[in-house]
Every structure is written in structure tokens, then in C-alpha cells.
Protein backbone atom coordinates (compact mmCIF):
# COMPACT_ATOMS: atom_id res chain seq x y z
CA UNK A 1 12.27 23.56 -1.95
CA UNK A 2 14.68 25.90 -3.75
CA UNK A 3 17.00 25.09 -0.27
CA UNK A 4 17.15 21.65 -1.20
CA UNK A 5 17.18 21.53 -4.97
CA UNK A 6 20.41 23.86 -3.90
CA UNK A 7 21.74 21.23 -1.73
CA UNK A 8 21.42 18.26 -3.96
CA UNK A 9 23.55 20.44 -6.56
CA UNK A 10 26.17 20.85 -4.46
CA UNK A 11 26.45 17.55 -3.17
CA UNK A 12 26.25 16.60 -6.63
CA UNK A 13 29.18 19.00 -7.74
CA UNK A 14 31.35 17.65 -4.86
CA UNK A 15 30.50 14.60 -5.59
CA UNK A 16 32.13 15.15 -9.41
CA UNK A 17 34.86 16.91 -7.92
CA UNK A 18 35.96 14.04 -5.74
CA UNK A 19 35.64 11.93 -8.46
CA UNK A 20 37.64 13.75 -10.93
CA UNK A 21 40.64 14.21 -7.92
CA UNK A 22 40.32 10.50 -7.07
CA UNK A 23 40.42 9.51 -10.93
CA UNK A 24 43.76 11.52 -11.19
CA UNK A 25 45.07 10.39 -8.25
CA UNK A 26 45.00 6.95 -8.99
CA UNK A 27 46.31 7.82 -12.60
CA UNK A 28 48.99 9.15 -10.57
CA UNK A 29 49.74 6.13 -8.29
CA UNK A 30 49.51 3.41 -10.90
CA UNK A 31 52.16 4.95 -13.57
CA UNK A 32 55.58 4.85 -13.19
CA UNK A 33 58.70 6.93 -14.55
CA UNK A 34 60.92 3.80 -14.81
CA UNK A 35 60.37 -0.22 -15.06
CA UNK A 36 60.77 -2.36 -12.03
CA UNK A 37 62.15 -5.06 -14.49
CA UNK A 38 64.06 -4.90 -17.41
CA UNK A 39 64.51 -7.99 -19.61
CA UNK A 40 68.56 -7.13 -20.91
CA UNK A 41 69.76 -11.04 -21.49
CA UNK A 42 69.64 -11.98 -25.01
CA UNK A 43 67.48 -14.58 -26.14
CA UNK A 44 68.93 -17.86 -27.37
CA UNK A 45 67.76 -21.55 -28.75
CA UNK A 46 68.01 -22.64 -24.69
CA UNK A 47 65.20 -20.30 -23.98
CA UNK A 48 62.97 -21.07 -26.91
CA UNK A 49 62.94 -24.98 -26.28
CA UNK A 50 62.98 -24.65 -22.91
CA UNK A 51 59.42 -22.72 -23.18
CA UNK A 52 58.25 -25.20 -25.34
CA UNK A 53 59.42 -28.24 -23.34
CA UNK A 54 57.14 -26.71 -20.13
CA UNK A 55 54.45 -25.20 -21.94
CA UNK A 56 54.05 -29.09 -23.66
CA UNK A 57 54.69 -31.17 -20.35
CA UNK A 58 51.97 -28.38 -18.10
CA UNK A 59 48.89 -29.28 -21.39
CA UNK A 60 49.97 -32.81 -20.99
CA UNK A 61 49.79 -33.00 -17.47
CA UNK A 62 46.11 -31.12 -17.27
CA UNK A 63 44.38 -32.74 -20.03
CA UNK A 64 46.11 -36.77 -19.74
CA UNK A 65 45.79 -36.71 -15.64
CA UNK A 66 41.54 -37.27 -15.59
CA UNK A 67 41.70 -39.19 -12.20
CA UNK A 68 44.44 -38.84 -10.73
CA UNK A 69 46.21 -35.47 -8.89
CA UNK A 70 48.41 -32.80 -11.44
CA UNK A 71 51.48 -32.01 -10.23
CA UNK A 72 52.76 -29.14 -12.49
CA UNK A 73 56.48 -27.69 -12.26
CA UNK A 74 58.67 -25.05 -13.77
CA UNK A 75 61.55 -23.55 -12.55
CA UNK A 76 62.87 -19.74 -12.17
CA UNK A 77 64.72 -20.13 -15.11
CA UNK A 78 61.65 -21.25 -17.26
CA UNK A 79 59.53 -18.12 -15.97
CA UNK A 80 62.39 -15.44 -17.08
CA UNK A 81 63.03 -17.30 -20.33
CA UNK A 82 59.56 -16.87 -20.96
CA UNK A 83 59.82 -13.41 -20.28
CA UNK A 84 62.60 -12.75 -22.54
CA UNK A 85 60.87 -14.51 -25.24
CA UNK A 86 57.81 -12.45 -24.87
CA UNK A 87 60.12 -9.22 -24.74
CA UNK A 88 61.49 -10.45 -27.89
CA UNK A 89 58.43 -9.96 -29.89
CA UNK A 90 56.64 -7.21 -27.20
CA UNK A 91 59.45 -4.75 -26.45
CA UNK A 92 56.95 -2.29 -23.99
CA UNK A 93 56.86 -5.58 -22.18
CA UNK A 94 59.48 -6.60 -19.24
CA UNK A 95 59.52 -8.97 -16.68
CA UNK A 96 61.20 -11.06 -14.17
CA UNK A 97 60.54 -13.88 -11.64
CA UNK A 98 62.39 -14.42 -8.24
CA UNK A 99 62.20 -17.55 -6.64
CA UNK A 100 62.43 -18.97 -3.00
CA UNK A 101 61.76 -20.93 -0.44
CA UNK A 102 59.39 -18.18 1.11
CA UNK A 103 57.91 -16.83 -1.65
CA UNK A 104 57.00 -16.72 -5.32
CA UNK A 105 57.57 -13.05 -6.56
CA UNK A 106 56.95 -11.69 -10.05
CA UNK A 107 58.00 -8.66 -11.46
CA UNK A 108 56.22 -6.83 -14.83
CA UNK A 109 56.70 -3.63 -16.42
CA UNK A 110 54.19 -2.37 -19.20
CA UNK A 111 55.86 0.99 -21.20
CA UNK A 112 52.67 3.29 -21.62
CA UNK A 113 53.75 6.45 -22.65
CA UNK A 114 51.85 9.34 -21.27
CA UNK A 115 52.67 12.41 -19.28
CA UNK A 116 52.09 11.16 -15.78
CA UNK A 117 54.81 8.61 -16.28
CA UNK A 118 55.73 5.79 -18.76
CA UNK A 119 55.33 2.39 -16.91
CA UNK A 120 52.75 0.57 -15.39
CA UNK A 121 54.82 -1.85 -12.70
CA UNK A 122 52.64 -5.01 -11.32
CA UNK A 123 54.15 -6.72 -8.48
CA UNK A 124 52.56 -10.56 -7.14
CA UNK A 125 53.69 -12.28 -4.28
CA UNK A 126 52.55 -16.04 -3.25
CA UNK A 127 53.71 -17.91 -0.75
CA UNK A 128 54.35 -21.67 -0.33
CA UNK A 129 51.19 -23.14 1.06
CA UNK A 130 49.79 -26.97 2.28
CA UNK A 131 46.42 -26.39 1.40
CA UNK A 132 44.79 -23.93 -1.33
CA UNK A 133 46.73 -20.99 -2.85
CA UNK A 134 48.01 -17.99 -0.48
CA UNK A 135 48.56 -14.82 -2.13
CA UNK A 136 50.62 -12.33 0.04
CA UNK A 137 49.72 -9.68 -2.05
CA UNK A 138 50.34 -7.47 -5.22
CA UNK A 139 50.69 -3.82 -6.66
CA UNK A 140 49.97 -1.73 -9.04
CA UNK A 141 52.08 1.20 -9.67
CA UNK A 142 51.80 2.51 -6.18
CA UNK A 143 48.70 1.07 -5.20
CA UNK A 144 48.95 -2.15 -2.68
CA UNK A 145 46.68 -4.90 -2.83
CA UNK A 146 46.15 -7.64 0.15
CA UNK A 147 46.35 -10.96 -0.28
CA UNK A 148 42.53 -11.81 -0.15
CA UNK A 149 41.86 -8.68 -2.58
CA UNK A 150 44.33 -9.92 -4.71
CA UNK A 151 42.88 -13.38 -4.51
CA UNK A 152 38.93 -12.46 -4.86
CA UNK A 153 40.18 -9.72 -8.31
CA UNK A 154 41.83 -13.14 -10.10
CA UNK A 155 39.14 -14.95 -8.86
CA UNK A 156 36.80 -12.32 -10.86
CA UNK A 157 39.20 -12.78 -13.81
CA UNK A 158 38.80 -15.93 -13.97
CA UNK A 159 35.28 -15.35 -13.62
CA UNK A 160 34.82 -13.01 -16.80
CA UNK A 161 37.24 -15.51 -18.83
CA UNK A 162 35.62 -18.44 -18.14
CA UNK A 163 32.01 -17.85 -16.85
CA UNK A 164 30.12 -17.31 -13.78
CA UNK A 165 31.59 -18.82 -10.51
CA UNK A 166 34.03 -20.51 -12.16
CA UNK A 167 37.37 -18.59 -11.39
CA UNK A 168 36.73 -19.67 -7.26
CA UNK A 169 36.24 -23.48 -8.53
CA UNK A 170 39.21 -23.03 -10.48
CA UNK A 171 41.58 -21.83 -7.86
CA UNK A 172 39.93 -24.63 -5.72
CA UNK A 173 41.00 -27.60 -7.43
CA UNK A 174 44.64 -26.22 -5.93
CA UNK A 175 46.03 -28.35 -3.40
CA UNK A 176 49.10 -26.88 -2.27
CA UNK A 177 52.09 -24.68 -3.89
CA UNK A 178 55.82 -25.88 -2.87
CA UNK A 179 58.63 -23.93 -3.37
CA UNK A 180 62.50 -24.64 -3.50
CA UNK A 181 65.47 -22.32 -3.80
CA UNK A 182 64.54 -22.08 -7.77
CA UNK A 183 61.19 -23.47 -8.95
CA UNK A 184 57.96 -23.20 -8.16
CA UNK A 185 55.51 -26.87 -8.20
CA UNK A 186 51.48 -26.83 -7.42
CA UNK A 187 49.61 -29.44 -6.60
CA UNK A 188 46.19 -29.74 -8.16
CA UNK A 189 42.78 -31.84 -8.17
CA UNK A 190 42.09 -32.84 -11.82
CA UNK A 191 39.92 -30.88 -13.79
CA UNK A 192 37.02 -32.63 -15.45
CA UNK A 193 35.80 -30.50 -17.42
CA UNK A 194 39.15 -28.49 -18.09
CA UNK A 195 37.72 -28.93 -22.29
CA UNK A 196 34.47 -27.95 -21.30
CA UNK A 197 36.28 -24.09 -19.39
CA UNK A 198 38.38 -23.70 -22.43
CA UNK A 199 35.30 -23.77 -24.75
CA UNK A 200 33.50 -21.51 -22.50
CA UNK A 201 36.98 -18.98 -22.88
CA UNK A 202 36.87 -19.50 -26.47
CA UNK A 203 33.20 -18.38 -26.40
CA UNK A 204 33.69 -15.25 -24.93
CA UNK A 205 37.01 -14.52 -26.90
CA UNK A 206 34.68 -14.73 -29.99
CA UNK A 207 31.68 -13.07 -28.36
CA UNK A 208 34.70 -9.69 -28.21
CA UNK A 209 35.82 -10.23 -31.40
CA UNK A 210 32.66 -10.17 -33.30
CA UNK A 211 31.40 -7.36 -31.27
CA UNK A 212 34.46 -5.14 -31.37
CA UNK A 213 35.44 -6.24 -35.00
CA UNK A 214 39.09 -5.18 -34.72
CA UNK A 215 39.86 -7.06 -37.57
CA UNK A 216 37.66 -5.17 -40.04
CA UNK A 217 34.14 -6.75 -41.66
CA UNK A 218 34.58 -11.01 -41.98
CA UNK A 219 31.66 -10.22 -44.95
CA UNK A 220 34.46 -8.20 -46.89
CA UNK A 221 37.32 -10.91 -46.44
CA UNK A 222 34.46 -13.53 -47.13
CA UNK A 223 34.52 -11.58 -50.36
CA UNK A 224 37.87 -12.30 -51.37
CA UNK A 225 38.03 -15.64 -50.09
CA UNK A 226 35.57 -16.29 -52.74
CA UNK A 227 37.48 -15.01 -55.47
CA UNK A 228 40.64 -16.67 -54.84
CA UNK A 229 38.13 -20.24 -54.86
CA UNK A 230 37.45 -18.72 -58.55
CA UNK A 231 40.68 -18.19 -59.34
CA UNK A 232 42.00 -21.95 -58.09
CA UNK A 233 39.27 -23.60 -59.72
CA UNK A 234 41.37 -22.61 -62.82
CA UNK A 235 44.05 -24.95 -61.48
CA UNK A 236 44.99 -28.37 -61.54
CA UNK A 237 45.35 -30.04 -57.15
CA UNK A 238 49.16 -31.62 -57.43
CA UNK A 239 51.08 -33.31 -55.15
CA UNK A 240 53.84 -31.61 -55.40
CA UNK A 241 54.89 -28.11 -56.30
CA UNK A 242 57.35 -29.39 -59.10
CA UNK A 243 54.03 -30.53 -61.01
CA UNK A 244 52.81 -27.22 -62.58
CA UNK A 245 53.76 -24.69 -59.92
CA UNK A 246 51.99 -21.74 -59.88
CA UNK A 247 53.69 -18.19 -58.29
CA UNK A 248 51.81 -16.87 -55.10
CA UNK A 249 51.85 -13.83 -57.22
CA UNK A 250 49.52 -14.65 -59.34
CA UNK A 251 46.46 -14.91 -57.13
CA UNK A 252 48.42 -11.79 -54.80
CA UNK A 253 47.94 -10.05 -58.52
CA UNK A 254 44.37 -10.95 -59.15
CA UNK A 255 42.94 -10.38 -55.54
CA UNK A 256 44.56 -6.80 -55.35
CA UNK A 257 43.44 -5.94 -58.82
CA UNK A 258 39.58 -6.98 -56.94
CA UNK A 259 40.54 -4.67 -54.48
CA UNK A 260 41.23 -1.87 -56.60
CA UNK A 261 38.24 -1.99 -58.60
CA UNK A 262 36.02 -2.49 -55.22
CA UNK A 263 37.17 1.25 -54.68
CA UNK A 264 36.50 0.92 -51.39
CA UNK A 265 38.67 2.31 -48.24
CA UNK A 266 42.22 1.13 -49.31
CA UNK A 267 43.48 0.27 -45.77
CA UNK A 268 40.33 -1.84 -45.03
CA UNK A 269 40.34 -3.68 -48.90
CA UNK A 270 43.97 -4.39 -48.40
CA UNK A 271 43.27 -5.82 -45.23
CA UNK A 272 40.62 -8.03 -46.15
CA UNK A 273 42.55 -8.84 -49.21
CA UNK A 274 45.49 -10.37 -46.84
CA UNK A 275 43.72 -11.86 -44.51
CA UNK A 276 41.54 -13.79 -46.95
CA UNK A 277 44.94 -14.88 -48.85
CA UNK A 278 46.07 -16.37 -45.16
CA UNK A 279 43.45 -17.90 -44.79
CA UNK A 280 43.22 -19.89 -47.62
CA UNK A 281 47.13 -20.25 -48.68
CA UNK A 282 48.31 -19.68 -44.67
CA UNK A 283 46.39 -21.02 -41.97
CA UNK A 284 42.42 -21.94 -41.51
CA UNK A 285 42.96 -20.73 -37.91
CA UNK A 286 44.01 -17.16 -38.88
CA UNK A 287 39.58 -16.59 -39.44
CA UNK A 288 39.08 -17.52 -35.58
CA UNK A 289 40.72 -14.13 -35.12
CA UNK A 290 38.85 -12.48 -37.58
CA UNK A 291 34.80 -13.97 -36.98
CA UNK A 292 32.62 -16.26 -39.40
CA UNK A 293 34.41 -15.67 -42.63
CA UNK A 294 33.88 -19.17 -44.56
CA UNK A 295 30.36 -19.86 -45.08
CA UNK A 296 29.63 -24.14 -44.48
CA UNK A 297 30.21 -24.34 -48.60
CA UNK A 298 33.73 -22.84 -48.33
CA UNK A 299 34.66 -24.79 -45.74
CA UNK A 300 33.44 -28.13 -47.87
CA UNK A 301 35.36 -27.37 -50.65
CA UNK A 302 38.85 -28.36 -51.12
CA UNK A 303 41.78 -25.70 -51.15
CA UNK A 304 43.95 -26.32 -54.00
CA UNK A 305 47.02 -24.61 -52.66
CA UNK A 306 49.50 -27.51 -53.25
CA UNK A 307 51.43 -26.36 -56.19
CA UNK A 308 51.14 -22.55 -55.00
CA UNK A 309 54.78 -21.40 -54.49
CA UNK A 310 57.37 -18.45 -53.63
CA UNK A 311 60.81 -19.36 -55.09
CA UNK A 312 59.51 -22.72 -55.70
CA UNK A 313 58.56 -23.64 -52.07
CA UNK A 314 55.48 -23.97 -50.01
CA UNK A 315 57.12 -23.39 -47.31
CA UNK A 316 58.12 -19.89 -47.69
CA UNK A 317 54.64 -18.87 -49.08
CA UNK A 318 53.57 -20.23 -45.83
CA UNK A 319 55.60 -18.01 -43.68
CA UNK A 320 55.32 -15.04 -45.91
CA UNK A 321 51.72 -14.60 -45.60
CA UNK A 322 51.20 -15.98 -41.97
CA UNK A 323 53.80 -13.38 -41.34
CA UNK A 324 51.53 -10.41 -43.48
CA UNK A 325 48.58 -12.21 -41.19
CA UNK A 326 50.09 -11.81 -37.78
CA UNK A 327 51.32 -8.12 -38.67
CA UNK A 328 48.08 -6.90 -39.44
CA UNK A 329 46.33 -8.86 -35.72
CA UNK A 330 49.27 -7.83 -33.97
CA UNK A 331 50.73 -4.10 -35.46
CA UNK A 332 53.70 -3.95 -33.11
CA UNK A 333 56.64 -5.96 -35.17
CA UNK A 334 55.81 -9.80 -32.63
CA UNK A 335 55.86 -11.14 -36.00
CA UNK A 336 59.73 -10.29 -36.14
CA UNK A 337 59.43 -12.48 -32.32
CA UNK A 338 57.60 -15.74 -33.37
CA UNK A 339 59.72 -16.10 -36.65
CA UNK A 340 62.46 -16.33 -34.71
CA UNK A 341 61.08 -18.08 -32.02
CA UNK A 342 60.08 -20.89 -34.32
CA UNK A 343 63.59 -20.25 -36.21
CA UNK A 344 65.57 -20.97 -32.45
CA UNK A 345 63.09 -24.08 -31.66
CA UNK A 346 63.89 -25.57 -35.33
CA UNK A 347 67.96 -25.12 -34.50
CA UNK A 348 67.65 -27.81 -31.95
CA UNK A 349 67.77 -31.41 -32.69
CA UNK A 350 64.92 -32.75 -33.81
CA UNK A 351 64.33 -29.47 -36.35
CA UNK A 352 64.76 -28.27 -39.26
CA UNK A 353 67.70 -25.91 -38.12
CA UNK A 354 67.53 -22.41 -37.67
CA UNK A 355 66.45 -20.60 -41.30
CA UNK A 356 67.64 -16.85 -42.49
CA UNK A 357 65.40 -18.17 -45.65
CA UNK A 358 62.15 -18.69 -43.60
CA UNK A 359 63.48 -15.65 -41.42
CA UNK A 360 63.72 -13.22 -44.53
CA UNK A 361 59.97 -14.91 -45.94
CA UNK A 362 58.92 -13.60 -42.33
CA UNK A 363 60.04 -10.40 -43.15
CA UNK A 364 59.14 -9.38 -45.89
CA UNK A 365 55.54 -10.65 -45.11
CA UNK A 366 55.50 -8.52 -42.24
CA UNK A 367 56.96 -5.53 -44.89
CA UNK A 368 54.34 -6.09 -47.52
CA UNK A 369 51.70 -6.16 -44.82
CA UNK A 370 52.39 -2.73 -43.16
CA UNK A 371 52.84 -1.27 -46.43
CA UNK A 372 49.85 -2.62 -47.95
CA UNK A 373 47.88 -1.32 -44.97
CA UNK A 374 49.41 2.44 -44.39
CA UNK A 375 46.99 4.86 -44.84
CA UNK A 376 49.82 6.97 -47.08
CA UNK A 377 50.96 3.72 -49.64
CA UNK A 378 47.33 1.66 -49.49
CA UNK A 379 46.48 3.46 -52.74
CA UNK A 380 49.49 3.28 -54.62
CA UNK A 381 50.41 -0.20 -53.13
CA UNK A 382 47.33 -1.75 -54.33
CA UNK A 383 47.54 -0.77 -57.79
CA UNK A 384 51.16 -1.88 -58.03
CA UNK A 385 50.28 -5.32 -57.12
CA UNK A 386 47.42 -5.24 -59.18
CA UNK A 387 49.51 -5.53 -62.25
CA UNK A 388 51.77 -7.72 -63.90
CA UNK A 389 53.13 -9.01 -60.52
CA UNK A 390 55.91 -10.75 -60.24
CA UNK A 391 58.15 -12.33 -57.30
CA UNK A 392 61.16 -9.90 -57.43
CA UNK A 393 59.21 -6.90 -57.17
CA UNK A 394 58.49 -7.98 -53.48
CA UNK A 395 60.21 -11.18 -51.97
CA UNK A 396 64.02 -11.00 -52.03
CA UNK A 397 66.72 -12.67 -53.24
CA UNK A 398 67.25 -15.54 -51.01
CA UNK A 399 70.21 -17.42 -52.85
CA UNK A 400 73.12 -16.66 -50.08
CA UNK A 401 71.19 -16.91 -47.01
CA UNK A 402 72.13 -19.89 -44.74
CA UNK A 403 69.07 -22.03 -43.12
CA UNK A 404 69.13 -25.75 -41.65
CA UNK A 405 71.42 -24.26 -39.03
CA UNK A 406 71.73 -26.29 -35.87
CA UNK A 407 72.50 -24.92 -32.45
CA UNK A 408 75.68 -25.41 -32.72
CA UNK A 409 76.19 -23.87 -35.67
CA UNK A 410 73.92 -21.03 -35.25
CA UNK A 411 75.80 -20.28 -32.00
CA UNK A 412 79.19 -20.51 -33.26
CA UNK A 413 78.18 -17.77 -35.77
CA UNK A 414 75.81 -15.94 -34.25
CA UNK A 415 76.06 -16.19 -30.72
CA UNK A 416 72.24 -15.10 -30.13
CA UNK A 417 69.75 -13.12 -31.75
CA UNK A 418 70.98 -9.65 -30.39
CA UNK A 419 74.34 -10.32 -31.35
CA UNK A 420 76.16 -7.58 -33.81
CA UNK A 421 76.84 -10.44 -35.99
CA UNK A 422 73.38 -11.71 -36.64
CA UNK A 423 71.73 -8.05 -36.60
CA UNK A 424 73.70 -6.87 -39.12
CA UNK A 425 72.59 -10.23 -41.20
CA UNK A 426 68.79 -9.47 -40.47
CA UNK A 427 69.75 -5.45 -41.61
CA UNK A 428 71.02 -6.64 -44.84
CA UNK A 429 67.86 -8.96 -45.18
CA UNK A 430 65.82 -5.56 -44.94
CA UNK A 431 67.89 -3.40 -47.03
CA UNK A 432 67.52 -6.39 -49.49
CA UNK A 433 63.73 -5.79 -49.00
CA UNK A 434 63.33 -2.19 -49.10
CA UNK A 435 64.87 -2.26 -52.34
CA UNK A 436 62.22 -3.90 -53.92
CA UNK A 437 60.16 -2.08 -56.11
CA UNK A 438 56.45 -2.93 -54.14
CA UNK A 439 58.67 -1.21 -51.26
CA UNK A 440 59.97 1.45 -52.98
CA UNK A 441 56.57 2.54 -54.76
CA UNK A 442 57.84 1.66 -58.29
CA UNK A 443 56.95 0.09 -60.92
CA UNK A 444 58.98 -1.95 -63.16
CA UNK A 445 58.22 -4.59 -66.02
CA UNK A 446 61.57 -6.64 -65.84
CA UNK A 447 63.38 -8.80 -63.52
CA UNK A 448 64.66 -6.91 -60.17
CA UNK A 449 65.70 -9.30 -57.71
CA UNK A 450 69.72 -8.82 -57.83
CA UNK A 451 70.62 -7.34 -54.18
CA UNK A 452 73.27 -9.51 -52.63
CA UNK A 453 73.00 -10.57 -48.69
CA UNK A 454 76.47 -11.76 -47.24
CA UNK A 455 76.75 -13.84 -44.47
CA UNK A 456 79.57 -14.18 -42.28
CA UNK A 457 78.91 -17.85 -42.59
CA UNK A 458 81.46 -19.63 -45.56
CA UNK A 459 79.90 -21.40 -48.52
């Protein structure tokens, strides 16, 4: 007995062993010391519309073609403008598609910093095919995957996203993939109940969220919310932001000063404070990423947010605390990326023009969000907003900046985005900023909004 109580410890402890080699070894195969891609081409108002334009024309095609086959299209170009986009807003993310007659090949680097090495590099491979999808194969790091691996792991993905068995009926409603010398087009059955798999995704999305609560306690922003109803009953509804305007600070002021007296965790009260602020002044979709803030009563009521301003626009309240929003989901500066993006798709016809206004609102959103929420300024941030708040002390002076740019125009000035001419506009927007007194940890009692921006652009 003692023989084989001896034995199954061994085996066990080899076992471990081989387990703890094989978990370092593949540690060691899928990291990288340097990308496989690198996304180096500015971004410009081509690529923005140009995602747009397929991203619209690939939902139309799936949800308007019920009965009839989907033919869905999008060249090389598309895929890497895509990727430059995305590397715009995600800089740890690269990548690159290469297309061909013989094959579909994409290319994407992940920065993970750790000692083994800093990238994760996934390569995918399909091929052209008349019936179904054929997957040559794909890597990570240094692993290989076949084809059929390959196929049945996205099939599992699919799986987990959308339920049960549906990842192989998804990939069976493809028909065939043709490929040219520089786009990519698949053929596909019609999906009935394409509204029916997106409901089941946003199901399971929620299902995460509300288990994981990354965004902090909905009960807590529910809190909030409720105050700020108080506060706008006080109000008047207007049409129009001329009639009685009322300063975003005001309510920023009041739901701070809760937050203060709450004495809770300053991080997670700020938090909450913003996020209930966005949703009520921003966007009602901001609480999907959050869980079941608004209680069926809230969501009856009417938000009287018309006449709620910064510098005497909606508009710029809008982006200011969307922007303080999307900083606190996202933590890695992709709120500097989408307020440009949406800057670069308004410079084409059809748009409002590109806006160093709405680009500065952005800003300094994403500004008084990260310092509202650092564990170091929470404290002292909370109390300075908590009394007699006013505009200058953190939104800047936005009297010089140009906005209603077209492409032309933005281009002719600017080139692009990473251009030394519009980076050094976008630094003087944030020195602007960071003079501020919210920003600086001061307080004052007087006006404070004097720093001058130049633009290269004449008046």
C-alpha cells in the first residue's frame, strides 16, 4: 500500500512538473520580441469615411437581403485603413492585411509587455474557395495552427459569443470567398435570424458585465442619477439653449459636492458621479456598459437637458462628457481616437467639417475624467468641483480654434493627424488645459480662462 500511495505521488509530482514546463513553454512560443506589423501611415479623412462607407454598406447588406444571397466586399485598402484607425486610438495594437489571388493573409501585433517578450503576433490565412470557407491556417506567436483547428477554435468563438452550436451554422451560411489582386468578396446564404444572434451576443456581453462589474456598482451611479433628476426638476425644459441656459457646471458642482459628503472611496464616487452625468446629459447607451442603472421610473421621466450648456452649446457638453465616459470604459487615451475619428468623418462633405472646438471638448473630458478618477487627485479633485464651479476652471478657452473645416481645408493645413503642424495645435490645446485650475489642483474664485491657442490657420 505504502508502494503505491508512493507511486501515485510521483506520478502526481511529474505530472505538475510537466505542466509547469509546458505552461512556460508555450508562454515562450506565443510572445514575441518585435511586431510582425507595424501600422506607420498616418491616418487621414480617406481612411475614416472609407471605414464608415463599408462598415454601413456590410449592416445593410446582412440585415436588408432576407431572401435573397449577401454578397459582401471590401478591399485591401479598407482592411489596413481600418487598422490604422484602430491604431489611432489603440497604440499596443498593429496590423496589416495582404491581399491576393491565392490567399487572404492578415497580420496583428498585440504589445504586452512582459519579460519573455513584448508582442503577441497572430497570423490567418484563407484561401479563395467555391463552396464554404477554407482556412489554410494561423499562428500564434510561434505556435502553428491547421486549417481545420483554426476553423473548429472560431467555430467555438462563435459558439461562446453567440450560443450553443451556433458559430458552425454561422460559418455555414458561407457560400464561397473570391479573391482578386486587392479585395476580398464572400458569398453568403441570408441570415434569418441575424437580429435574433445579435440579441443572444448582447445577452452574454451583459451576462460579463454584470458579473465582472468593471464599471464599479450601477446601485451607486443609480444614486447620482437620481440627484441630478432633483436637481433638473428645478429647471424649466426649453427648446433652445438661448432660453435660460444653464452651465453644465452647475449640476458637475452639485453632484461632486454629493460625492464628497457620501465619503465614500473617492475613485469609485467620482466614477459613479461621471458616469451618471453621461448618462443623463451624454448618451442613454453609455448604462449598457455599465448594468441596470435607471430603474423603469427613471427611464419614464423626461430628461430636461435642453438648455444645459458649455460655452453656450449643447454640443460641446455632449462631447465633453461622452469623452469623460469613454475614458473611464476605456483607460488607454481611444477617446483621443474616436474624437478624431468622428472629427475626420465630419471634414467630408456631407459634415459638419472637421472641429479643433469639439476636438479640445474631447479633451478636456478625457482630462477631467482621469483626474477625477486618480487615486492621488480623487480627493482633492472632488472637493474642488464641489464648490463654486465655474467653466474656466476646467474647459478652455475655445475662441481661436478653427472647426467646420472641410477636407480640403483641413488637408491644406494640416496634412493629417500626425502631422507636426496639427500636433503642435492639439499640444497647445493641452497646455491650454493643464493650465486650468481643476488641472492644476487650485482653487480660485475669479475668472481664469485667458490662455491663448494659435493656429496656423488665418482669421
Amino acid at each position: 500500500m505504502k508502494n503505491y500511495r508512493r507511486r501515485i505521488l510521483q506520478l502526481l509530482a511529474v505530472l505538475a512538473i510537466l505542466t509547469v514546463i509546458t505552461s512556460v513553454s508555450l508562454v515562450f512560443l506565443l510572445f514575441e520580441s518585435s511586431p510582425i506589423t507595424q501600422n506607420t501611415v498616418p491616418v487621414n479623412t480617406n481612411d475614416a469615411v472609407r471605414v464608415r462607407t463599408t462598415a454601413k454598406n456590410i449592416i445593410n447588406n446582412l440585415f436588408s437581403n432576407k431572401n435573397h444571397p449577401v454578397i459582401i466586399s471590401a478591399s485591401e485598402e479598407d482592411f489596413n485603413s481600418l487598422f490604422t484607425l484602430a491604431h489611432q486610438s489603440i497604440s499596443r495594437i498593429s496590423g496589416s492585411v495582404d491581399v491576393s489571388p491565392e490567399q487572404f493573409a492578415l497580420f496583428t501585433s498585440i504589445r504586452i509587455p512582459n519579460i519573455i517578450g513584448d508582442y503577441l503576433n497572430i497570423r490567418f490565412n484563407l484561401a479563395p474557395s467555391d463552396t464554404g470557407i477554407h482556412i489554410l491556417g494561423m499562428s500564434l506567436g510561434k505556435i502553428p495552427i491547421p486549417g481545420r483547428v483554426a476553423h473548429f477554435l472560431i467555430s467555438l468563438t462563435l459558439d461562446i459569443m453567440f450560443g450553443f452550436n451556433h458559430g458552425k451554422e454561422l460559418l455555414g451560411h458561407i457560400d464561397s470567398i473570391e479573391l482578386t489582386d486587392t479585395s476580398m468578396c464572400v458569398h453568403m446564404q441570408p441570415i434569418q435570424d441575424l437580429k435574433k444572434h445579435i440579441q443572444n451576443l448582447k445577452y452574454r456581453i451583459e451576462y460579463v458585465r454584470d458579473e465582472v462589474s468593471v464599471m464599479g456598482n450601477p446601485e451607486t451611479v443609480r444614486i447620482y442619477y437620481s440627484e441630478i433628476i432633483e436637481l433638473a426638476e428645478k429647471y424649466p425644459t426649453e427648446v433652445s439653449p438661448s432660453k435660460n441656459p444653464i452651465s453644465f457646471s452647475y449640476f458637475i458642482e452639485h453632484i461632486f459636492k454629493l460625492a464628497h459628503e457620501r465619503g465614500g472611496n473617492p475613485v469609485e464616487e467620482n466614477q459613479a458621479a461621471i458616469l451618471a452625468l453621461s448618462i443623463y446629459f451624454g448618451d442613454w447607451r453609455i448604462e449598457h456598459i455599465i448594468g441596470n442603472v435607471l430603474t423603469d421610473k427613471m427611464k419614464s421621466q423626461h430628461k430636461k437637458s435642453y438648455n444645459v450648456v458649455i460655452a453656450d452649446r449643447i454640443d460641446l457638453r455632449l462631447h465633453f462628457i461622452i469623452s469623460a465616459a469613454l475614458e473611464i470604459v476605456y483607460k488607454n487615451n481611444i477617446t483621443f481616437g474616436i474624437g478624431e475619428f468622428k472629427e475626420l468623418m465630419d471634414a467630408r462633405h456631407g459634415g459638419s467639417g472637421f472641429s479643433f472646438v469639439d476636438l479640445a471638448a474631447d479633451r478636456a473630458g478625457v482630462r477631467f475624467a482621469e483626474i477625477a478618477t486618480d487615486p492621488l487627485t480623487a480627493s482633492k479633485t472632488q472637493l474642488l468641483l464641489s464648490q463654486d464651479l465655474h467653466e474656466d476652471h476646467f474647459f478652455p478657452n475655445i475662441m481661436n480654434l478653427p472647426e467646420m473645416l472641410s477636407k480640403e481645408s483641413f488637408e491644406h493645413y494640416f496634412d493629417n493627424v500626425n502631422s507636426d503642424k496639427y500636433l503642435a495645435l492639439v499640444r497647445d490645446i493641452d497646455t491650454c488645459i493643464e493650465t486650468l485650475p481643476v488641472y492644476r489642483g487650485e482653487k480660485v474664485f475669479h475668472n481664469t480662462n485667458a490662455c491663448s491657442i494659435e493656429t496656423v490657420i488665418p482669421n
